[in-house]
PDB file of N, CA and C in Angstrom:
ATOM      1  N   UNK A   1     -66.282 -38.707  -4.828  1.00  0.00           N
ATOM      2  CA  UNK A   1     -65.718 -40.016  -5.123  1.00  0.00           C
ATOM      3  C   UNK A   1     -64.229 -39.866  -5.381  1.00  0.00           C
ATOM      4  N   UNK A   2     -63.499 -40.730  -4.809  1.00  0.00           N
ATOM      5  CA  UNK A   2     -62.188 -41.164  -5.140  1.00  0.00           C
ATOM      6  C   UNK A   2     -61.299 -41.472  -5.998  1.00  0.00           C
ATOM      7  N   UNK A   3     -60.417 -41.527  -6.157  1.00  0.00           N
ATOM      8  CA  UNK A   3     -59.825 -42.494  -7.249  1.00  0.00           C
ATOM      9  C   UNK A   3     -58.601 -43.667  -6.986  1.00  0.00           C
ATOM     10  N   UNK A   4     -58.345 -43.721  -5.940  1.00  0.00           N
ATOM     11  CA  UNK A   4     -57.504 -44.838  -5.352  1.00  0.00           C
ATOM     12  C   UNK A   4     -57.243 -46.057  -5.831  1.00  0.00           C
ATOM     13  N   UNK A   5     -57.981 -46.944  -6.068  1.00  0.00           N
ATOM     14  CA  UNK A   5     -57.970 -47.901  -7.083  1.00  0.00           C
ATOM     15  C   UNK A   5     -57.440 -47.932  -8.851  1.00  0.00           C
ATOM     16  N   UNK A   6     -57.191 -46.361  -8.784  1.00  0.00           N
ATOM     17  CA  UNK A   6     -56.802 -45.924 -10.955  1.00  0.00           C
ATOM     18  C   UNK A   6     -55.458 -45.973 -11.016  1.00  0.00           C
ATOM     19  N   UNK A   7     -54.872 -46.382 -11.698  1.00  0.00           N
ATOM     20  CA  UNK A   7     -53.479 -46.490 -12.131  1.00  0.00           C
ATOM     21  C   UNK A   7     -53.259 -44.623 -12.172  1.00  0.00           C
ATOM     22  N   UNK A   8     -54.327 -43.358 -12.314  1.00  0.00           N
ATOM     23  CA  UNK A   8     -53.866 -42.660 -12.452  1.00  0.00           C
ATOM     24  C   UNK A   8     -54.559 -41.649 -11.445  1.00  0.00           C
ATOM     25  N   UNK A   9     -54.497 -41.233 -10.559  1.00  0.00           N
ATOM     26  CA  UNK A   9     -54.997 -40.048  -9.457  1.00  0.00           C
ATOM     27  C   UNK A   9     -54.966 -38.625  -9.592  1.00  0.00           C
ATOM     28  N   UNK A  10     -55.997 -38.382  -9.203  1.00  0.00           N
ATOM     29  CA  UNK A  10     -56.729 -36.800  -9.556  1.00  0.00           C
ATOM     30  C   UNK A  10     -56.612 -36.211  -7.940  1.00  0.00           C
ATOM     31  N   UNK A  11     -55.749 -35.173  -7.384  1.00  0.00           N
ATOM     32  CA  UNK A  11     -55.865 -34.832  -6.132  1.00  0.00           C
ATOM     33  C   UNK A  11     -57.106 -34.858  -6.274  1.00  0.00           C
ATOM     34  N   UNK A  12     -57.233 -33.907  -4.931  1.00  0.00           N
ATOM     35  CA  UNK A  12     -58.528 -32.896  -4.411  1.00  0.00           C
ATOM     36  C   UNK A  12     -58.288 -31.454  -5.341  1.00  0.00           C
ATOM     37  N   UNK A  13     -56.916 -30.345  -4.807  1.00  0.00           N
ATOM     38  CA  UNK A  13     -56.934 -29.638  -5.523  1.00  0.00           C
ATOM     39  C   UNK A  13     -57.182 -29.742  -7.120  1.00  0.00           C
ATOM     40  N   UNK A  14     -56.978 -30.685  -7.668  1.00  0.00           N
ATOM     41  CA  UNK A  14     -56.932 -30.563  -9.514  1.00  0.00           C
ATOM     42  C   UNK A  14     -58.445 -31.146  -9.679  1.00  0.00           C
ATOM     43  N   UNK A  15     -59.189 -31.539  -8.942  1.00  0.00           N
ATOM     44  CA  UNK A  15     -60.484 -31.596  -8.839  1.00  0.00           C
ATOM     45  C   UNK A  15     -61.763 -30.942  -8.646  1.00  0.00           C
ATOM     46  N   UNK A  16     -60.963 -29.750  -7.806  1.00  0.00           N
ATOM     47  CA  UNK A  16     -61.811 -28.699  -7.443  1.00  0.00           C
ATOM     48  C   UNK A  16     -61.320 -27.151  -8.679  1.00  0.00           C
ATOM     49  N   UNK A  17     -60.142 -27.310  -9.086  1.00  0.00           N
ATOM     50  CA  UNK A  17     -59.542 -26.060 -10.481  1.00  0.00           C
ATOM     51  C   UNK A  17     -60.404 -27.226 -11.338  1.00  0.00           C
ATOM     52  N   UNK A  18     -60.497 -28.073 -12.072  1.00  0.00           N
ATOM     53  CA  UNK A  18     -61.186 -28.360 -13.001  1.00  0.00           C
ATOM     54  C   UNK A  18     -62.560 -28.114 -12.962  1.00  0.00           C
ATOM     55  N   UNK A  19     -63.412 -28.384 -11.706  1.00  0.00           N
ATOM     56  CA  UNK A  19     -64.745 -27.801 -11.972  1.00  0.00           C
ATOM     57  C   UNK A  19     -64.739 -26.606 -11.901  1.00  0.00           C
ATOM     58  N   UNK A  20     -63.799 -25.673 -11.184  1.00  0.00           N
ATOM     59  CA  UNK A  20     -64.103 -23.889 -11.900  1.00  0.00           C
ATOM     60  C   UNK A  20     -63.640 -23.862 -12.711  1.00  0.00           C
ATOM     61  N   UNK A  21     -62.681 -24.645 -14.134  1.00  0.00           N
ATOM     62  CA  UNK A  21     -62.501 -24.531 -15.568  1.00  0.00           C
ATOM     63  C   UNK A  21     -63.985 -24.455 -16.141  1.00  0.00           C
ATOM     64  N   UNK A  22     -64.598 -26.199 -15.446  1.00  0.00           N
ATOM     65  CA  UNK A  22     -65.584 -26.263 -16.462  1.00  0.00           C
ATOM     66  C   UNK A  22     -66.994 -25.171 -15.944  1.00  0.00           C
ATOM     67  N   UNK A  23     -66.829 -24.750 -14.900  1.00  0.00           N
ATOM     68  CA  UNK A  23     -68.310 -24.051 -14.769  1.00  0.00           C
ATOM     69  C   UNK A  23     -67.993 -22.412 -15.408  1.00  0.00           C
ATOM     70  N   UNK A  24     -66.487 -22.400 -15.535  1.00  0.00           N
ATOM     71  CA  UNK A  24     -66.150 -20.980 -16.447  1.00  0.00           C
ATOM     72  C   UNK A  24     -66.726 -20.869 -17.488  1.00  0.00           C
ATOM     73  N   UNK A  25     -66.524 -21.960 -18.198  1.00  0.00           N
ATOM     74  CA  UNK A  25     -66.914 -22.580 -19.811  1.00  0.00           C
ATOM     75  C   UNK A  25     -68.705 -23.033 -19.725  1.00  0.00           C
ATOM     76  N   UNK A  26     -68.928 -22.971 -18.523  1.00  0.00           N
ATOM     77  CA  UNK A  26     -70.552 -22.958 -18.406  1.00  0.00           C
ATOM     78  C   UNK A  26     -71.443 -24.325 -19.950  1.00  0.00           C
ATOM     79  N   UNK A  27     -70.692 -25.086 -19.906  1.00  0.00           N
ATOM     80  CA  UNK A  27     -70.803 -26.421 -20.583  1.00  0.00           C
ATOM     81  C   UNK A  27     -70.110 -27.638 -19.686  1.00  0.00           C
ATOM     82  N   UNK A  28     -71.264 -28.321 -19.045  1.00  0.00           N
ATOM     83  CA  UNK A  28     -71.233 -29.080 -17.785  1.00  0.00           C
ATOM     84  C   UNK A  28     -71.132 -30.751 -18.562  1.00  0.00           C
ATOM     85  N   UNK A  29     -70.327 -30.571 -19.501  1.00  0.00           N
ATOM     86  CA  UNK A  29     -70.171 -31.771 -20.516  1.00  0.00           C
ATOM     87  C   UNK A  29     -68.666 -31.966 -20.717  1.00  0.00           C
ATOM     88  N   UNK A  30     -67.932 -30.977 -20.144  1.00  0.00           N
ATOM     89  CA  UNK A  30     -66.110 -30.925 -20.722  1.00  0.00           C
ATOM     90  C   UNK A  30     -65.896 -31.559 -19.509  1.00  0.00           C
ATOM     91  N   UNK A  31     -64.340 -32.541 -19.862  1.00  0.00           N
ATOM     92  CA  UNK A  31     -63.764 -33.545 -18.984  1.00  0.00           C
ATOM     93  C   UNK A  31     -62.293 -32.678 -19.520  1.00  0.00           C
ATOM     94  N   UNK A  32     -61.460 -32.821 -18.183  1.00  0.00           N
ATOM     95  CA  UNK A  32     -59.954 -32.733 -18.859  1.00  0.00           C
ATOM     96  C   UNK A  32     -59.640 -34.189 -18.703  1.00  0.00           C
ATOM     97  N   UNK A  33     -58.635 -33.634 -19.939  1.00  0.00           N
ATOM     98  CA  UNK A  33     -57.946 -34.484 -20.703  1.00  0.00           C
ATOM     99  C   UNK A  33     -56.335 -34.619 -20.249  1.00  0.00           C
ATOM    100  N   UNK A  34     -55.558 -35.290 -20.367  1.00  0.00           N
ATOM    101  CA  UNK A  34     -53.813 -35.273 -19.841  1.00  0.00           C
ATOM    102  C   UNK A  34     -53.716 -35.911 -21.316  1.00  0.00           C
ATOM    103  N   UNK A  35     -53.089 -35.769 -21.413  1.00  0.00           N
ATOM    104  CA  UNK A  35     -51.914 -36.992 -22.608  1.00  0.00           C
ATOM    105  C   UNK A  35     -50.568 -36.290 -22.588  1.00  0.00           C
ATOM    106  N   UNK A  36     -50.138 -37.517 -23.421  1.00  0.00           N
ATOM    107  CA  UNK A  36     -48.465 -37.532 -23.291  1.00  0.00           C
ATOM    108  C   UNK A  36     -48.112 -37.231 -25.159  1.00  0.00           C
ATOM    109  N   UNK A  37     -46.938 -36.365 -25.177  1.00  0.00           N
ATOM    110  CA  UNK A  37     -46.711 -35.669 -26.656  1.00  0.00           C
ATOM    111  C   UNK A  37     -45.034 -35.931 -26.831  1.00  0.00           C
ATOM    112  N   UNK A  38     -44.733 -36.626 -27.770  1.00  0.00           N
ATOM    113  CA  UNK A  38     -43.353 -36.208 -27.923  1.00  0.00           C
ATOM    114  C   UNK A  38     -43.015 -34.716 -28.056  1.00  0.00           C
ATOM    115  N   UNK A  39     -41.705 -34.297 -27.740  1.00  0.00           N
ATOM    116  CA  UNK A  39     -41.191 -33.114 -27.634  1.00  0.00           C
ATOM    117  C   UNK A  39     -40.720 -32.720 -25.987  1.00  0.00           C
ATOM    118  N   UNK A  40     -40.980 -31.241 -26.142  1.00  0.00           N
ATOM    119  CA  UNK A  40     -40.704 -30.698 -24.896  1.00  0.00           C
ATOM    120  C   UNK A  40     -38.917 -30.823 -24.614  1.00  0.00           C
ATOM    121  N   UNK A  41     -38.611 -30.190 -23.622  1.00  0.00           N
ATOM    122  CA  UNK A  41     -37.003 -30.264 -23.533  1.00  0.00           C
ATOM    123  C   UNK A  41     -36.346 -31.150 -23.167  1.00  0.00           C
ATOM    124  N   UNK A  42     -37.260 -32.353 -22.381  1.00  0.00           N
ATOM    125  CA  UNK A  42     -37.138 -33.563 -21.945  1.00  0.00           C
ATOM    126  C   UNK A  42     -37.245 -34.972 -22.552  1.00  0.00           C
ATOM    127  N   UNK A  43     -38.023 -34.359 -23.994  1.00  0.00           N
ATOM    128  CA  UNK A  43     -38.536 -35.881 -24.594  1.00  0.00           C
ATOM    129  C   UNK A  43     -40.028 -36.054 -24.433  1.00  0.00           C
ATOM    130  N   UNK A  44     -40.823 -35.797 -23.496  1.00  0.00           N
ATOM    131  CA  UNK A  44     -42.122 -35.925 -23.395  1.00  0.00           C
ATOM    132  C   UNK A  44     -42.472 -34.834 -22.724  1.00  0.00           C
ATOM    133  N   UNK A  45     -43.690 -34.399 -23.385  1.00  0.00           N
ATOM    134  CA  UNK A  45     -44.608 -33.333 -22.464  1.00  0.00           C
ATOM    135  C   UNK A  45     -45.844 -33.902 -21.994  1.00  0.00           C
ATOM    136  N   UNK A  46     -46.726 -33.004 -21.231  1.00  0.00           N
ATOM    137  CA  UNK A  46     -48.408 -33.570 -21.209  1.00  0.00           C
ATOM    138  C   UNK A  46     -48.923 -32.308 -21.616  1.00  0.00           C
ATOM    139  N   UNK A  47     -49.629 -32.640 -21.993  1.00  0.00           N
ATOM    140  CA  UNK A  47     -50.866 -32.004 -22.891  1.00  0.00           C
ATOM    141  C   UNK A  47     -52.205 -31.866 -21.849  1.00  0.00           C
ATOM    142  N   UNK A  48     -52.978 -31.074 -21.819  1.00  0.00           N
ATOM    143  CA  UNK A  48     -53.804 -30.624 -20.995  1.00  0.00           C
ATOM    144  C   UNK A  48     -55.129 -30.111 -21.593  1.00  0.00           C
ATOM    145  N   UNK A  49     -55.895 -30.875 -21.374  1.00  0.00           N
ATOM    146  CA  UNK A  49     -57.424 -29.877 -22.205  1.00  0.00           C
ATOM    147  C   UNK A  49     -58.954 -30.299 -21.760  1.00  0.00           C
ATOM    148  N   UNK A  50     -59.670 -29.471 -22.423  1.00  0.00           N
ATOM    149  CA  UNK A  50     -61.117 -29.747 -21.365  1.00  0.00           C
ATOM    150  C   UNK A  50     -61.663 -29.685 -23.018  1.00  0.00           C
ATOM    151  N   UNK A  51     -62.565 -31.494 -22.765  1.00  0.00           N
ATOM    152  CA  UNK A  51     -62.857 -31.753 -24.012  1.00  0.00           C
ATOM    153  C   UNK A  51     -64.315 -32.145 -23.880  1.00  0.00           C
ATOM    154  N   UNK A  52     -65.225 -32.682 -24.710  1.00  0.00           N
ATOM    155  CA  UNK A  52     -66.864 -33.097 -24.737  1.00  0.00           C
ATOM    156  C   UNK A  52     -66.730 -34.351 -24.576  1.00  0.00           C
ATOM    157  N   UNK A  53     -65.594 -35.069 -25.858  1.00  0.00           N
ATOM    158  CA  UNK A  53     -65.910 -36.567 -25.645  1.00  0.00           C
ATOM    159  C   UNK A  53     -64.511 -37.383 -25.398  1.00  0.00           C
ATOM    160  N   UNK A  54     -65.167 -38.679 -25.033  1.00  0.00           N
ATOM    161  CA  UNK A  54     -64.230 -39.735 -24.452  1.00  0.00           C
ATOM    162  C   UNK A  54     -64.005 -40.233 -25.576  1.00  0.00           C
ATOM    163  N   UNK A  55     -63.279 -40.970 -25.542  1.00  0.00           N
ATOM    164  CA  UNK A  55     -62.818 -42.191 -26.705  1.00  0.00           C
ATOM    165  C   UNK A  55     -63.230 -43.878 -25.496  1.00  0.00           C
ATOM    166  N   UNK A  56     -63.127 -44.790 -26.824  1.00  0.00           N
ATOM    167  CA  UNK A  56     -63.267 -45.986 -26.168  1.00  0.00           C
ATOM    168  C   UNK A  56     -62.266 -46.434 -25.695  1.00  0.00           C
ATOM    169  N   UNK A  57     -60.769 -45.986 -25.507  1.00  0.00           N
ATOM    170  CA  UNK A  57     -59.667 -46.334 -25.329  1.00  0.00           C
ATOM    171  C   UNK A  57     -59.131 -45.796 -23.841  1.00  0.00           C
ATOM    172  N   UNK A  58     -60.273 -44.517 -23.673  1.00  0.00           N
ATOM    173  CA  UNK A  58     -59.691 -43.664 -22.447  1.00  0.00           C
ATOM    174  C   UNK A  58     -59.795 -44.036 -20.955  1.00  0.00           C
ATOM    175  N   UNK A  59     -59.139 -44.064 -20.467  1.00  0.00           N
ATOM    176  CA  UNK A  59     -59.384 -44.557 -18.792  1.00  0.00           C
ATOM    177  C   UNK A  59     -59.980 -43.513 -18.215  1.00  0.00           C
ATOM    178  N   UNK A  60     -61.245 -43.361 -17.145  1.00  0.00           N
ATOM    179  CA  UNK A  60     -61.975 -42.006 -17.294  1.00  0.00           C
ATOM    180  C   UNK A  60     -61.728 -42.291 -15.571  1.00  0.00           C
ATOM    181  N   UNK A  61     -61.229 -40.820 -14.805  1.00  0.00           N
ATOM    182  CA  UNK A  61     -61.076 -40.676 -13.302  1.00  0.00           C
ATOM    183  C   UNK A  61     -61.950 -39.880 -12.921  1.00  0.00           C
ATOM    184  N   UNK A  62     -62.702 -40.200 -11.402  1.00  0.00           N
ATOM    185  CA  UNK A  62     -63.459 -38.993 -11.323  1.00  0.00           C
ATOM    186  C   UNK A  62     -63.418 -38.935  -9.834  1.00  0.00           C
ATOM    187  N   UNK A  63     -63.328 -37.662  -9.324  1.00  0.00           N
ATOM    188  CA  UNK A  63     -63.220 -37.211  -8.042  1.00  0.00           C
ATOM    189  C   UNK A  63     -64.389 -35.610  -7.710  1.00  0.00           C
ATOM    190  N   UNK A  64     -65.250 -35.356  -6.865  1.00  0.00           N
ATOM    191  CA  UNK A  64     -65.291 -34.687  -6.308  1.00  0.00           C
ATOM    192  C   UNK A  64     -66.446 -34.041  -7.339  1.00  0.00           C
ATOM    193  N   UNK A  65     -66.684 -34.596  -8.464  1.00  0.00           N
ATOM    194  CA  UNK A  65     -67.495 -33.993  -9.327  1.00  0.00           C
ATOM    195  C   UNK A  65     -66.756 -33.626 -10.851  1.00  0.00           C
ATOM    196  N   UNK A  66     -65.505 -33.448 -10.447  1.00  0.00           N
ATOM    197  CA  UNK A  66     -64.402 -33.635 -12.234  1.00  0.00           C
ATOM    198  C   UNK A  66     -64.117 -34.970 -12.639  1.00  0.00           C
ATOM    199  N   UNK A  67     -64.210 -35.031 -13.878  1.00  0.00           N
ATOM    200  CA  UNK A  67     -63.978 -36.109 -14.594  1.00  0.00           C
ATOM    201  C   UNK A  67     -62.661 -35.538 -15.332  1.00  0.00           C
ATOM    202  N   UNK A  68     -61.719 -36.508 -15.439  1.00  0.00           N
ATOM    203  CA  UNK A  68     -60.482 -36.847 -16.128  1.00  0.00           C
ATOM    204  C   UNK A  68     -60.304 -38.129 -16.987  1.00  0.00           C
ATOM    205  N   UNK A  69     -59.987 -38.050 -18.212  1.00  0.00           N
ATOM    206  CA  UNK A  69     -59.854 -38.592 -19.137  1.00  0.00           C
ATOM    207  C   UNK A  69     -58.242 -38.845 -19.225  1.00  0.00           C
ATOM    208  N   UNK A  70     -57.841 -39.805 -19.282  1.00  0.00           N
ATOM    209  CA  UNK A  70     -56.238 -40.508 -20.438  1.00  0.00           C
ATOM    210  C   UNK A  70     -56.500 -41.399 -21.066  1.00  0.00           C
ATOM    211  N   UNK A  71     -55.803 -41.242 -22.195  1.00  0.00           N
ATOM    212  CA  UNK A  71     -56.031 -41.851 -23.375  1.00  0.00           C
ATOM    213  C   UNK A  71     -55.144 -43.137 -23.152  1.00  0.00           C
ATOM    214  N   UNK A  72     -55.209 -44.335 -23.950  1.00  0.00           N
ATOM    215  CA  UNK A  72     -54.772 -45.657 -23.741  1.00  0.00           C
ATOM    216  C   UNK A  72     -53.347 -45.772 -24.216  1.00  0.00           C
ATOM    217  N   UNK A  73     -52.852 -45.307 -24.914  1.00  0.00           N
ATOM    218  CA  UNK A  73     -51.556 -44.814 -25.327  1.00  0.00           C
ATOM    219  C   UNK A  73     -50.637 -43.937 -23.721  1.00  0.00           C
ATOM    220  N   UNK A  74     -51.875 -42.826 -23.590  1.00  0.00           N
ATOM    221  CA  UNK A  74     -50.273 -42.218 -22.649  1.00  0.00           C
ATOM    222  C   UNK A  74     -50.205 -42.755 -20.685  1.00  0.00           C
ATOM    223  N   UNK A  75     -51.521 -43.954 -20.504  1.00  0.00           N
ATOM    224  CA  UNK A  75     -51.444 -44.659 -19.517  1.00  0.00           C
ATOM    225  C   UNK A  75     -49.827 -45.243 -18.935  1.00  0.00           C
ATOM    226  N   UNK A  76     -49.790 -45.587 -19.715  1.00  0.00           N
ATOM    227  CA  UNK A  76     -48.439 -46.635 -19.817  1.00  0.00           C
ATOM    228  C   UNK A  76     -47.180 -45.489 -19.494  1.00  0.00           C
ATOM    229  N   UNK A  77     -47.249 -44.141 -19.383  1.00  0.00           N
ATOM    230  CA  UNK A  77     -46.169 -43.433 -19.103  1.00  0.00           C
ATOM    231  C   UNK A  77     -46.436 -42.777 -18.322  1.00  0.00           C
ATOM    232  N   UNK A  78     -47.843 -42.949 -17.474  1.00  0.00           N
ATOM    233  CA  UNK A  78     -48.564 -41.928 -16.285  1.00  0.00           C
ATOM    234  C   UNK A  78     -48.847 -42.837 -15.181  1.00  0.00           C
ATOM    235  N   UNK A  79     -48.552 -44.134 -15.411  1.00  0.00           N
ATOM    236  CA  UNK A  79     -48.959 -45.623 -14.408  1.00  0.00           C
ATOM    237  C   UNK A  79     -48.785 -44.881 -12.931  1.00  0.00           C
ATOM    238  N   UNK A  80     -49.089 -44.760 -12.154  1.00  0.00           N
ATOM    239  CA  UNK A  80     -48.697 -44.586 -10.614  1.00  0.00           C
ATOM    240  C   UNK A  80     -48.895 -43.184 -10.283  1.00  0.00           C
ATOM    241  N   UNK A  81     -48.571 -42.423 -11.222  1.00  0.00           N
ATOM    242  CA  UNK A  81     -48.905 -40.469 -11.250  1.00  0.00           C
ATOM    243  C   UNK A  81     -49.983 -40.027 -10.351  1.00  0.00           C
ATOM    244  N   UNK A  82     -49.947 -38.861 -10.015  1.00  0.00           N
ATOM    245  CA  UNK A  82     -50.819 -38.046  -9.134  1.00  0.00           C
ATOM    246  C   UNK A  82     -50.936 -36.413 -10.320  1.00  0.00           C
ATOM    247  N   UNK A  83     -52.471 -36.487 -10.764  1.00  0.00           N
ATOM    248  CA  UNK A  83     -52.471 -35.213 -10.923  1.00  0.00           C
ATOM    249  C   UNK A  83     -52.433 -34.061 -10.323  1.00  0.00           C
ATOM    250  N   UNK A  84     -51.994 -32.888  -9.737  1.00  0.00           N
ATOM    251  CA  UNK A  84     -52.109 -32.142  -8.835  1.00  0.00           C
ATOM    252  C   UNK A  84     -52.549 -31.130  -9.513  1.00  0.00           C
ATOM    253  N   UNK A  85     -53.062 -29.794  -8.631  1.00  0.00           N
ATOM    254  CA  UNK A  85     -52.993 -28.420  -9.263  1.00  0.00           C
ATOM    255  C   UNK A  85     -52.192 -27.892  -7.652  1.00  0.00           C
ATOM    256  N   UNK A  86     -51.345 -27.072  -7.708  1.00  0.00           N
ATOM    257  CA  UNK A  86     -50.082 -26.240  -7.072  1.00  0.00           C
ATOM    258  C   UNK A  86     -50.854 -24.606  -7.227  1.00  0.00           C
ATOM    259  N   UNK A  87     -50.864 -23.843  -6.300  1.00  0.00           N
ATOM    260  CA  UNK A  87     -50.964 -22.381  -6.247  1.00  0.00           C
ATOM    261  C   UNK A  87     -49.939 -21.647  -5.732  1.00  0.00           C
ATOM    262  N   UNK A  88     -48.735 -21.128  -6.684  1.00  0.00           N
ATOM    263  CA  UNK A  88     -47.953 -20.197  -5.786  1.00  0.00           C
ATOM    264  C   UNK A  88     -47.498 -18.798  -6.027  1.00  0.00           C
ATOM    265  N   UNK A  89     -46.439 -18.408  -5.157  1.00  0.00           N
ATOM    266  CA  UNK A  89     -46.415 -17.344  -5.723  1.00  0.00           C
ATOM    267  C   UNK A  89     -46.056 -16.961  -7.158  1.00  0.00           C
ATOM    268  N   UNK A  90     -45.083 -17.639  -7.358  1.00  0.00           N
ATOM    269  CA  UNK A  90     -44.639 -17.328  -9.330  1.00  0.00           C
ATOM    270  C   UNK A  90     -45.909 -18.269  -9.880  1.00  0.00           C
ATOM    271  N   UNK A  91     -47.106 -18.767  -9.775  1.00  0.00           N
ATOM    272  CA  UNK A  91     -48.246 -19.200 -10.127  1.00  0.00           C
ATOM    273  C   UNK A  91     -49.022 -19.931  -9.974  1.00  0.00           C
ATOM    274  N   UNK A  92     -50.367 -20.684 -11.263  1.00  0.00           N
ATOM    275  CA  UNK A  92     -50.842 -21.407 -10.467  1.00  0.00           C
ATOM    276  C   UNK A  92     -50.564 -22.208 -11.589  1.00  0.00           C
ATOM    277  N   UNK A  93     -50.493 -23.997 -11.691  1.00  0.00           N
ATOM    278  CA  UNK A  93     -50.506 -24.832 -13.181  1.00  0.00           C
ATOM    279  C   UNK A  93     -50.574 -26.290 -11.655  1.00  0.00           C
ATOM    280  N   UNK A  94     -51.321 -27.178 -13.424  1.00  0.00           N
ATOM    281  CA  UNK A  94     -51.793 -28.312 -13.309  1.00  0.00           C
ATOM    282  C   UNK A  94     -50.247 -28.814 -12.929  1.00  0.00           C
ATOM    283  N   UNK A  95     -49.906 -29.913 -12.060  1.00  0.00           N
ATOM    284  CA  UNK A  95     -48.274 -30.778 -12.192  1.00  0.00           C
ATOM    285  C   UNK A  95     -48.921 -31.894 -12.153  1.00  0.00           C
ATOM    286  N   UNK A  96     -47.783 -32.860 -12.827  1.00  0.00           N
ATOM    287  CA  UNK A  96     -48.064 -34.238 -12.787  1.00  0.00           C
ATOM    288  C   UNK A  96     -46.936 -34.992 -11.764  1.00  0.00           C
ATOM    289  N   UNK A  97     -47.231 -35.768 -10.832  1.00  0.00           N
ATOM    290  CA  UNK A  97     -46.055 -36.133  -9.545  1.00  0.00           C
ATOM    291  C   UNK A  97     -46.497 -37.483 -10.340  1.00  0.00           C
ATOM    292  N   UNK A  98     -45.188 -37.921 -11.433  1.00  0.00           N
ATOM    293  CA  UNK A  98     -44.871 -38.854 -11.974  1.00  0.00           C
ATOM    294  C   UNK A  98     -43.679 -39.833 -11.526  1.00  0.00           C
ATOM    295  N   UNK A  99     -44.223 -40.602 -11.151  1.00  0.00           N
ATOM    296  CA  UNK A  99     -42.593 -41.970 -10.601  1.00  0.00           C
ATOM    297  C   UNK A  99     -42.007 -42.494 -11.635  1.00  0.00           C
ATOM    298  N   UNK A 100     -42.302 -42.069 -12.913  1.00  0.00           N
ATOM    299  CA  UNK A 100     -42.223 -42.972 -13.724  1.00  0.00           C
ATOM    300  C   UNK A 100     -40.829 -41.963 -14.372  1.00  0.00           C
ATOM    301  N   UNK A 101     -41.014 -40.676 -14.385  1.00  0.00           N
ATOM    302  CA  UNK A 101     -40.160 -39.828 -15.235  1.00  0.00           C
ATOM    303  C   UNK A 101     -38.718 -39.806 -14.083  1.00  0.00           C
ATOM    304  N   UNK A 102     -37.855 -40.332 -15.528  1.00  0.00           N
ATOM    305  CA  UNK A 102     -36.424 -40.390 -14.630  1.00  0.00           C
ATOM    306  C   UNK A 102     -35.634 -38.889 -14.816  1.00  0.00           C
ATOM    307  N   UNK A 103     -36.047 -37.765 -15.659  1.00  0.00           N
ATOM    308  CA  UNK A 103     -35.862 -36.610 -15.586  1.00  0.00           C
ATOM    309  C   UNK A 103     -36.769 -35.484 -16.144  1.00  0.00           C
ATOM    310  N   UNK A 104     -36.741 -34.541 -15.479  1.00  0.00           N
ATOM    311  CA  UNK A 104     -38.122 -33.711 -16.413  1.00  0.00           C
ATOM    312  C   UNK A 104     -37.141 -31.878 -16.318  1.00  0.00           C
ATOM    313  N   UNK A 105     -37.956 -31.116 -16.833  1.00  0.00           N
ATOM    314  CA  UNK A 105     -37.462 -29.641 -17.407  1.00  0.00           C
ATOM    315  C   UNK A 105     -37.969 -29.404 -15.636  1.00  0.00           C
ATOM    316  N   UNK A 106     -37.283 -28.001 -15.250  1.00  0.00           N
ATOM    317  CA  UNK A 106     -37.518 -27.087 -15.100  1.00  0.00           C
ATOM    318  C   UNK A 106     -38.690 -26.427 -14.364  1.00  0.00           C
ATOM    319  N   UNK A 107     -39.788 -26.455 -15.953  1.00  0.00           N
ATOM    320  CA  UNK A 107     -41.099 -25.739 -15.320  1.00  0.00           C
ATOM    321  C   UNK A 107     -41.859 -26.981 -15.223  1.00  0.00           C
ATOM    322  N   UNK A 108     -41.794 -28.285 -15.454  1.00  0.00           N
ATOM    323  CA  UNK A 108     -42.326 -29.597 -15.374  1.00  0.00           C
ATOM    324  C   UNK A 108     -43.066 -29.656 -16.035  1.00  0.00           C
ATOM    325  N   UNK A 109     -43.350 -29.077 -17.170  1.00  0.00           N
ATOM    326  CA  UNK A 109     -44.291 -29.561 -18.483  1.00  0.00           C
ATOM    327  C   UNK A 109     -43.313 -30.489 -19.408  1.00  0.00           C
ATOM    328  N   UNK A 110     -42.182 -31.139 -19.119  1.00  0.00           N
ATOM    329  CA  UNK A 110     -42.101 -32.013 -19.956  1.00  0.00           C
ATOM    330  C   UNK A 110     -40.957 -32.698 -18.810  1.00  0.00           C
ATOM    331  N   UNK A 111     -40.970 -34.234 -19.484  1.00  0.00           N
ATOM    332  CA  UNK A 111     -39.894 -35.511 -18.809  1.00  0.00           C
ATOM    333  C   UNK A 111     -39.792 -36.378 -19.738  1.00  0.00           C
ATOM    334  N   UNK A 112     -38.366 -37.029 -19.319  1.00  0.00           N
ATOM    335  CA  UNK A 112     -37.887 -38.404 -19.843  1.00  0.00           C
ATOM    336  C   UNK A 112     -38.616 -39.730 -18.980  1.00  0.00           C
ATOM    337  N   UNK A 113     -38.370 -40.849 -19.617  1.00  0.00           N
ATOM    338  CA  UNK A 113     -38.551 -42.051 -18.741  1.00  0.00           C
ATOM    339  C   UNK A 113     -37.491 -42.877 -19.247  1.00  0.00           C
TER     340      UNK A 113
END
């Protein structure tokens, strides 16, 4: 299943690294999580985690067999975003391809809007 219709999109790749997170963790109940944190070198970071439960607030994405969770708070700064996962040579990490951030760091764990 897709997510085309969500204010917030889960590639394929960050769909297929989240279910080998969760079948690592061999608890077929964890969703990642994104949220948005003040700080970082930019003003905002995201936050990243594989959790049990939802909240009633969370917008829940699901593709391919992963479920993704954002919380109702950091929607509003992820509106239009694409979660990705990237494999390269200097590594592998989750990115967020945000329209919304008018500048971000570096290693892209954190942006302004």
């Amino acid at each position: 299943m897709t997510n085309d219709n969500s204010p917030v999109t889960l590639s394929e790749s960050a769909a297929r690294r989240i279910n080998t997170l969760v079948d690592s963790k061999g608890n077929k109940d964890l969703k990642f999580r994104i949220s948005i944190n003040g700080g970082g070198c930019s003003g905002f970071q995201y936050d990243f985690a594989l959790v049990e439960d939802s909240k009633d607030d969370d917008l829940v994405i699901k593709r391919d067999g992963a479920t993704m969770l954002v919380d109702g708070l950091s929607i509003m700064y992820l509106m239009g975003s694409e979660v990705d996962f990237t494999e390269e040579l200097a590594g592998s990490m989750f990115v967020v391809k945000n329209p919304n951030a008018t500048a971000s760091c570096g290693c892209g764990s954190s942006f302004a809007v």
